[in-house]
Protein backbone atom coordinates (compact mmCIF):
# COMPACT_ATOMS: atom_id res chain seq x y z
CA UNK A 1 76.30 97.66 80.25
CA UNK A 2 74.33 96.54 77.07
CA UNK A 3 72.83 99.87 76.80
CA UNK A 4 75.73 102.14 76.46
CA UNK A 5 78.56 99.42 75.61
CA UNK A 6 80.97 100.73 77.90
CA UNK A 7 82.03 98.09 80.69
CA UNK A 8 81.95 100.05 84.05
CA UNK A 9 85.01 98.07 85.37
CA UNK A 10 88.25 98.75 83.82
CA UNK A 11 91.95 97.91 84.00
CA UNK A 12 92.70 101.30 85.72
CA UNK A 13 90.30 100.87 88.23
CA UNK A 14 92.76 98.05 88.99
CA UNK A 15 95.73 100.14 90.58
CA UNK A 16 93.37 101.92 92.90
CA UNK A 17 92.21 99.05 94.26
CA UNK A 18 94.95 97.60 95.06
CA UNK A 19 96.73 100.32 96.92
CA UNK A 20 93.26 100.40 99.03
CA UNK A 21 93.85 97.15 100.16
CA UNK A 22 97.15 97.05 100.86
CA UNK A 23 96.37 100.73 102.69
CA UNK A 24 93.59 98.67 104.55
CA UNK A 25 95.23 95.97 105.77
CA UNK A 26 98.58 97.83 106.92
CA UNK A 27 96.92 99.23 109.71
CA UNK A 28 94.65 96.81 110.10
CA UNK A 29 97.49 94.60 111.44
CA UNK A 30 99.20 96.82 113.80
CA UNK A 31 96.09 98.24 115.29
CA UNK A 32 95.29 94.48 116.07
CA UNK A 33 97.47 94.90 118.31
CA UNK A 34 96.98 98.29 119.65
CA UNK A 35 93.37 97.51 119.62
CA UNK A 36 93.85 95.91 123.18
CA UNK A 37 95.47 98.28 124.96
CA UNK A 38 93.55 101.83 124.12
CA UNK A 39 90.13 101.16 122.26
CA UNK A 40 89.51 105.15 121.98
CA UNK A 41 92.23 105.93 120.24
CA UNK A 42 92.23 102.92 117.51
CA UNK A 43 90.00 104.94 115.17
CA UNK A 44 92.48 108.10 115.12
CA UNK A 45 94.96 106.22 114.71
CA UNK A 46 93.69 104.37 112.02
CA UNK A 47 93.01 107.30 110.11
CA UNK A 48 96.63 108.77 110.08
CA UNK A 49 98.12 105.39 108.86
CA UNK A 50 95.67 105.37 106.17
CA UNK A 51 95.86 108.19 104.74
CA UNK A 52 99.65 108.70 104.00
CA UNK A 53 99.56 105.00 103.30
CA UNK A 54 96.60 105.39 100.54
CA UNK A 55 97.99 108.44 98.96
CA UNK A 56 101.14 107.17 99.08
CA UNK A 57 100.37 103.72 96.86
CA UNK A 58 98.40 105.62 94.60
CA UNK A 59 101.48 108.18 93.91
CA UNK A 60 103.64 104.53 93.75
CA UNK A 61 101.33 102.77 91.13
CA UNK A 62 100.60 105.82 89.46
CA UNK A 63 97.11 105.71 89.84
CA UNK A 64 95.48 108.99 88.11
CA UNK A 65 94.34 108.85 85.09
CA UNK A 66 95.35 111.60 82.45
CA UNK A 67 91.79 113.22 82.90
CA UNK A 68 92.36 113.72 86.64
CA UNK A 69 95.85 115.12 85.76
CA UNK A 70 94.64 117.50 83.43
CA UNK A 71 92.43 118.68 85.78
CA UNK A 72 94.97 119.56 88.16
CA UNK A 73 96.94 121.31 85.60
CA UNK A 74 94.19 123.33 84.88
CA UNK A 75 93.40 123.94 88.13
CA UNK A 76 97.06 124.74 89.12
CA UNK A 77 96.75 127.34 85.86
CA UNK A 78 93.39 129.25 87.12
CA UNK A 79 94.44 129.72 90.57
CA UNK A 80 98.13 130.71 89.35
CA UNK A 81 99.61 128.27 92.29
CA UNK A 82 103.24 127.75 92.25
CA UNK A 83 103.65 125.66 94.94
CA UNK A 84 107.21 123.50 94.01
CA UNK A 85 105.91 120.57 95.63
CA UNK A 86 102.93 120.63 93.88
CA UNK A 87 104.51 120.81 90.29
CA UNK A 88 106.88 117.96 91.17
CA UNK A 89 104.02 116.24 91.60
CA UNK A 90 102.65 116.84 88.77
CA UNK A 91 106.21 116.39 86.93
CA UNK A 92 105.85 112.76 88.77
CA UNK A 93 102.38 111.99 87.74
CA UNK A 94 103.09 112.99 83.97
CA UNK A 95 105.79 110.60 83.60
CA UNK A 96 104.58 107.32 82.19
């Protein structure tokens, strides 16, 4: 930190964080639950209530920082996709 004079934690890092614990502790409470009736399957299932629920929040707080969306528009440009879902993402994300 002293060295290069750039604090490594930041105000955006904020949003991020957040939506991981909220996307933690969603399915940590109803696999509480589930937990007791079929052990095996409580780490699948974790994983699919995650991941929508992670991706989701960090669509909602609008997470990604202008580098990161840059990069997709780039990335979008060299591979020529034109997936509509994608660009209304991207449409989404762009708005602030």
């Amino acid at each position: 930190h002293r060295l290069v004079g750039i604090h490594p934690l930041t105000l955006s890092l904020l949003r991020p964080t957040c939506a991981a614990i909220i996307a933690i502790f969603i399915p940590l409470i109803l696999i509480t639950y589930i937990h007791a009736i079929q052990p095996a399957a409580t780490l699948l299932l974790t994983l699919l209530l995650f991941t929508p629920i992670y991706i989701s929040l960090l669509f909602l707080f609008k997470s990604f920082p202008r580098d990161d969306i840059q990069l997709l528009i780039d990335l979008s440009r060299k591979t020529r996709i034109k997936n509509q879902m994608f660009l209304k993402i991207i449409q989404f994300l762009t708005k602030r």
